[in-house]
C-alpha atoms as a PDB file:
ATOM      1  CA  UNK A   1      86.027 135.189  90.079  1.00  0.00           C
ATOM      2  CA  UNK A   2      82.308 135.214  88.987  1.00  0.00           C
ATOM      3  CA  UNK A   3      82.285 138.550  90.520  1.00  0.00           C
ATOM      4  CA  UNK A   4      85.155 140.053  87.975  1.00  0.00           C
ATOM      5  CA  UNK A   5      83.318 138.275  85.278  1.00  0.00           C
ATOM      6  CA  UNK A   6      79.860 140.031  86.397  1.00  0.00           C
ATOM      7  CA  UNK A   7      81.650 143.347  86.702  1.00  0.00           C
ATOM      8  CA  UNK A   8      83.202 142.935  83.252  1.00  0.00           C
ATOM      9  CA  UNK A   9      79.623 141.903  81.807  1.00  0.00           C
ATOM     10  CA  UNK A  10      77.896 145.202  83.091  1.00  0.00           C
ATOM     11  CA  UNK A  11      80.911 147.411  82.550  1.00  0.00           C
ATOM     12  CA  UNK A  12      80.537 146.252  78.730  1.00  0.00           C
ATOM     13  CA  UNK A  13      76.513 146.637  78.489  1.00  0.00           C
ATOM     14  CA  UNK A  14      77.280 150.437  80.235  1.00  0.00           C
ATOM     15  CA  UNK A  15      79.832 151.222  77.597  1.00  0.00           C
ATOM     16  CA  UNK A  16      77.934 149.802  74.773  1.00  0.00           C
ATOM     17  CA  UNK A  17      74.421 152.132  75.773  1.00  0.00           C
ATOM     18  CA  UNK A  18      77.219 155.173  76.454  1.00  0.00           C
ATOM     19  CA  UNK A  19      78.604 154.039  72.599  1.00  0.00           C
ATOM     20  CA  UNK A  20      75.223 154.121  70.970  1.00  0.00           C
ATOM     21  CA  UNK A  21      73.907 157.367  72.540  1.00  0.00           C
ATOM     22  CA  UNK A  22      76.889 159.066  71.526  1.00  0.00           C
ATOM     23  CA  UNK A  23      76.528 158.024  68.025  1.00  0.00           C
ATOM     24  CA  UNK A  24      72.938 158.845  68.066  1.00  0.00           C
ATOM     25  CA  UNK A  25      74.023 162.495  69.301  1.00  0.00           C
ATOM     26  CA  UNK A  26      76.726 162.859  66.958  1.00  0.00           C
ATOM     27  CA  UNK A  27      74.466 161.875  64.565  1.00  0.00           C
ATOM     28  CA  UNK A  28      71.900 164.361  65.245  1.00  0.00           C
ATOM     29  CA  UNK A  29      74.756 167.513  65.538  1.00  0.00           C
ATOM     30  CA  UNK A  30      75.689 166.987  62.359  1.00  0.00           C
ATOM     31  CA  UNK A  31      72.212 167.588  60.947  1.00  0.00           C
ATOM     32  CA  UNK A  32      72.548 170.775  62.348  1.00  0.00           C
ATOM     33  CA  UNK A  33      73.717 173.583  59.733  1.00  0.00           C
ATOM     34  CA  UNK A  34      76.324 176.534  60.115  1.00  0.00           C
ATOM     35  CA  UNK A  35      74.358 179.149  58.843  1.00  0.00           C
ATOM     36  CA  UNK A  36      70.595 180.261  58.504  1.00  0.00           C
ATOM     37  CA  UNK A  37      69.593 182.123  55.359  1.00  0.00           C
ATOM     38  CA  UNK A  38      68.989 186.003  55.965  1.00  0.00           C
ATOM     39  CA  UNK A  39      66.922 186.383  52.922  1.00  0.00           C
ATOM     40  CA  UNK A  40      63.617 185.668  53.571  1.00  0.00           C
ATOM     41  CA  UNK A  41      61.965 185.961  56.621  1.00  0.00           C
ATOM     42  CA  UNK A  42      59.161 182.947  56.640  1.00  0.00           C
ATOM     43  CA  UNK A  43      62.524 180.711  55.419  1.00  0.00           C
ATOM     44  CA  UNK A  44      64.793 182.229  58.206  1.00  0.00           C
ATOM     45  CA  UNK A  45      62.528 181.281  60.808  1.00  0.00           C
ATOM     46  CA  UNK A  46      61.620 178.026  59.487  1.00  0.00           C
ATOM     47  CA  UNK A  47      65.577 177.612  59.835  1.00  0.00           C
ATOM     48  CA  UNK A  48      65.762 178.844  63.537  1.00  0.00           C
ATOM     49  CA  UNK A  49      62.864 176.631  64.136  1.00  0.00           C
ATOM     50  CA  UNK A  50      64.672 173.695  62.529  1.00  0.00           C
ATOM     51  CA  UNK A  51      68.158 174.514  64.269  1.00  0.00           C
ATOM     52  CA  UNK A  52      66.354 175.073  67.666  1.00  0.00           C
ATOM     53  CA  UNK A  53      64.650 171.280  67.520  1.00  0.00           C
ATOM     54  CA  UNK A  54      67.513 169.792  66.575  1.00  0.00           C
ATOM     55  CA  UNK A  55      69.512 171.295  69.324  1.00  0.00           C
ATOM     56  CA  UNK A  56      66.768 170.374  71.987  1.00  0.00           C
ATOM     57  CA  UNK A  57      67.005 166.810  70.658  1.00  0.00           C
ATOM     58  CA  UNK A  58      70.914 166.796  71.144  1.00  0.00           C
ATOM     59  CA  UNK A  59      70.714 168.126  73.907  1.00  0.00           C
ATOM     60  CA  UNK A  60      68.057 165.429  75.643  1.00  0.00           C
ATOM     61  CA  UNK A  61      71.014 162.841  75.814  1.00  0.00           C
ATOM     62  CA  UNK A  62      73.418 165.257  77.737  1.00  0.00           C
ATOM     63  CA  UNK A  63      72.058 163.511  80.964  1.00  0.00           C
ATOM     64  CA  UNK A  64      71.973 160.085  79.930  1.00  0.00           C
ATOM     65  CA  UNK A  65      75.685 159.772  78.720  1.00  0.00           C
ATOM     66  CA  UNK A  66      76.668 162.074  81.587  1.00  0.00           C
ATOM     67  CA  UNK A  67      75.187 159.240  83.894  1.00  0.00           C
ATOM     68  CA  UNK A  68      76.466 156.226  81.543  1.00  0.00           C
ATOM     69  CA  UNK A  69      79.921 157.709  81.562  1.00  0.00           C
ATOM     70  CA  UNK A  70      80.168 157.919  85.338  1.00  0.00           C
ATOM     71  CA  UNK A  71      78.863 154.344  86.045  1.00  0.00           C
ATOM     72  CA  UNK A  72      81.287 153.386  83.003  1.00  0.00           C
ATOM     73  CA  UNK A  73      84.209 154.928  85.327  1.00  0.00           C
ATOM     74  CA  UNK A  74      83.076 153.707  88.238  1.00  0.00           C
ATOM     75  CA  UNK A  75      82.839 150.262  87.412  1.00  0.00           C
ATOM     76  CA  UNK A  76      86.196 150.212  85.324  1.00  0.00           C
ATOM     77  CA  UNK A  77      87.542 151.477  89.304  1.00  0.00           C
ATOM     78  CA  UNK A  78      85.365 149.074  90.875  1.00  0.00           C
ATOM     79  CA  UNK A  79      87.096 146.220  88.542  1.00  0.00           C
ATOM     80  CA  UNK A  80      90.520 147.518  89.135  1.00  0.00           C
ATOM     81  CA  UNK A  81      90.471 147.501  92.915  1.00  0.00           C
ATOM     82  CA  UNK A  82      88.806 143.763  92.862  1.00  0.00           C
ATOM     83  CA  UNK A  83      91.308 142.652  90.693  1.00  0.00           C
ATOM     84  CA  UNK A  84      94.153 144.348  92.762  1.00  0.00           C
ATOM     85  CA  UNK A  85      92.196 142.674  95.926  1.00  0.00           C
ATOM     86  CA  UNK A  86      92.230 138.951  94.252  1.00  0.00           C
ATOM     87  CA  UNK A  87      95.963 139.471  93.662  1.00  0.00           C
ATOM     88  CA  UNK A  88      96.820 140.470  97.533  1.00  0.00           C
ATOM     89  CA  UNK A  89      94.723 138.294  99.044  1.00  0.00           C
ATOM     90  CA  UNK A  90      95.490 135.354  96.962  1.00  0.00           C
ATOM     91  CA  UNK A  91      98.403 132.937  97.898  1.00  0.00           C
ATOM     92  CA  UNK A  92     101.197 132.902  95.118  1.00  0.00           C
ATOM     93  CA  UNK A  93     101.053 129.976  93.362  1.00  0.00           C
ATOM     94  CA  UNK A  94     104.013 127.135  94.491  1.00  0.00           C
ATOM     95  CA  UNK A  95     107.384 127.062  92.643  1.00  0.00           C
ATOM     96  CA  UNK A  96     107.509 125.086  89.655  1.00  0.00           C
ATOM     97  CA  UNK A  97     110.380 122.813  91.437  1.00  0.00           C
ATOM     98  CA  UNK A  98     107.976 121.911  94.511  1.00  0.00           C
ATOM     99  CA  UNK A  99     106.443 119.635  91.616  1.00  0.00           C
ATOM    100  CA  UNK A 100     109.432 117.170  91.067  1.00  0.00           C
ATOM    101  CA  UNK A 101     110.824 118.801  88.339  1.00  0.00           C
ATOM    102  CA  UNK A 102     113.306 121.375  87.077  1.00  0.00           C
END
């Protein structure tokens, strides 16, 4: 059982990192504006400069919570088939009359 327990442990310290770098993506996105002003051009391309680092920072955690969100899955499968393997392989527990009483 110290295995489930261990599996359980890293599956929540893999979800938590996946939780925070989502938040600090979401975080950054929403910095990012819908439009970019058309009327001058030294402030229009200070915008498209601003919009293109911001996107380029998003877009740095794109690998990082694509790799946290498989191992996430894969341990959450990796728990379910030990915890399906503990239950076959485990004797069922004795009837509750085998212990003198009804």
């Amino acid at each position: 059982m110290n295995l489930f327990v261990a599996l359980i442990g890293a599956w929540g310290l893999v979800t938590g990192a996946l939780v925070v770098l989502i938040i600090c993506r979401t975080r950054l996105e929403s910095k990012e504006s819908d439009w970019i002003p058309l009327t001058e051009d030294a402030r229009e391309e200070r915008a498209i400069e601003e919009q293109a680092a911001l996107e380029k920072k998003a877009h740095k955690f794109d690998w990082p919570i694509r790799i946290l969100g498989t191992l996430c899955a894969l341990l959450l499968v990796g728990m379910l088939v030990f915890w399906l393997y503990q239950g076959i392989t485990s004797p069922p527990p004795p009837p509750r009359w085998a212990d003198g009483w009804l």
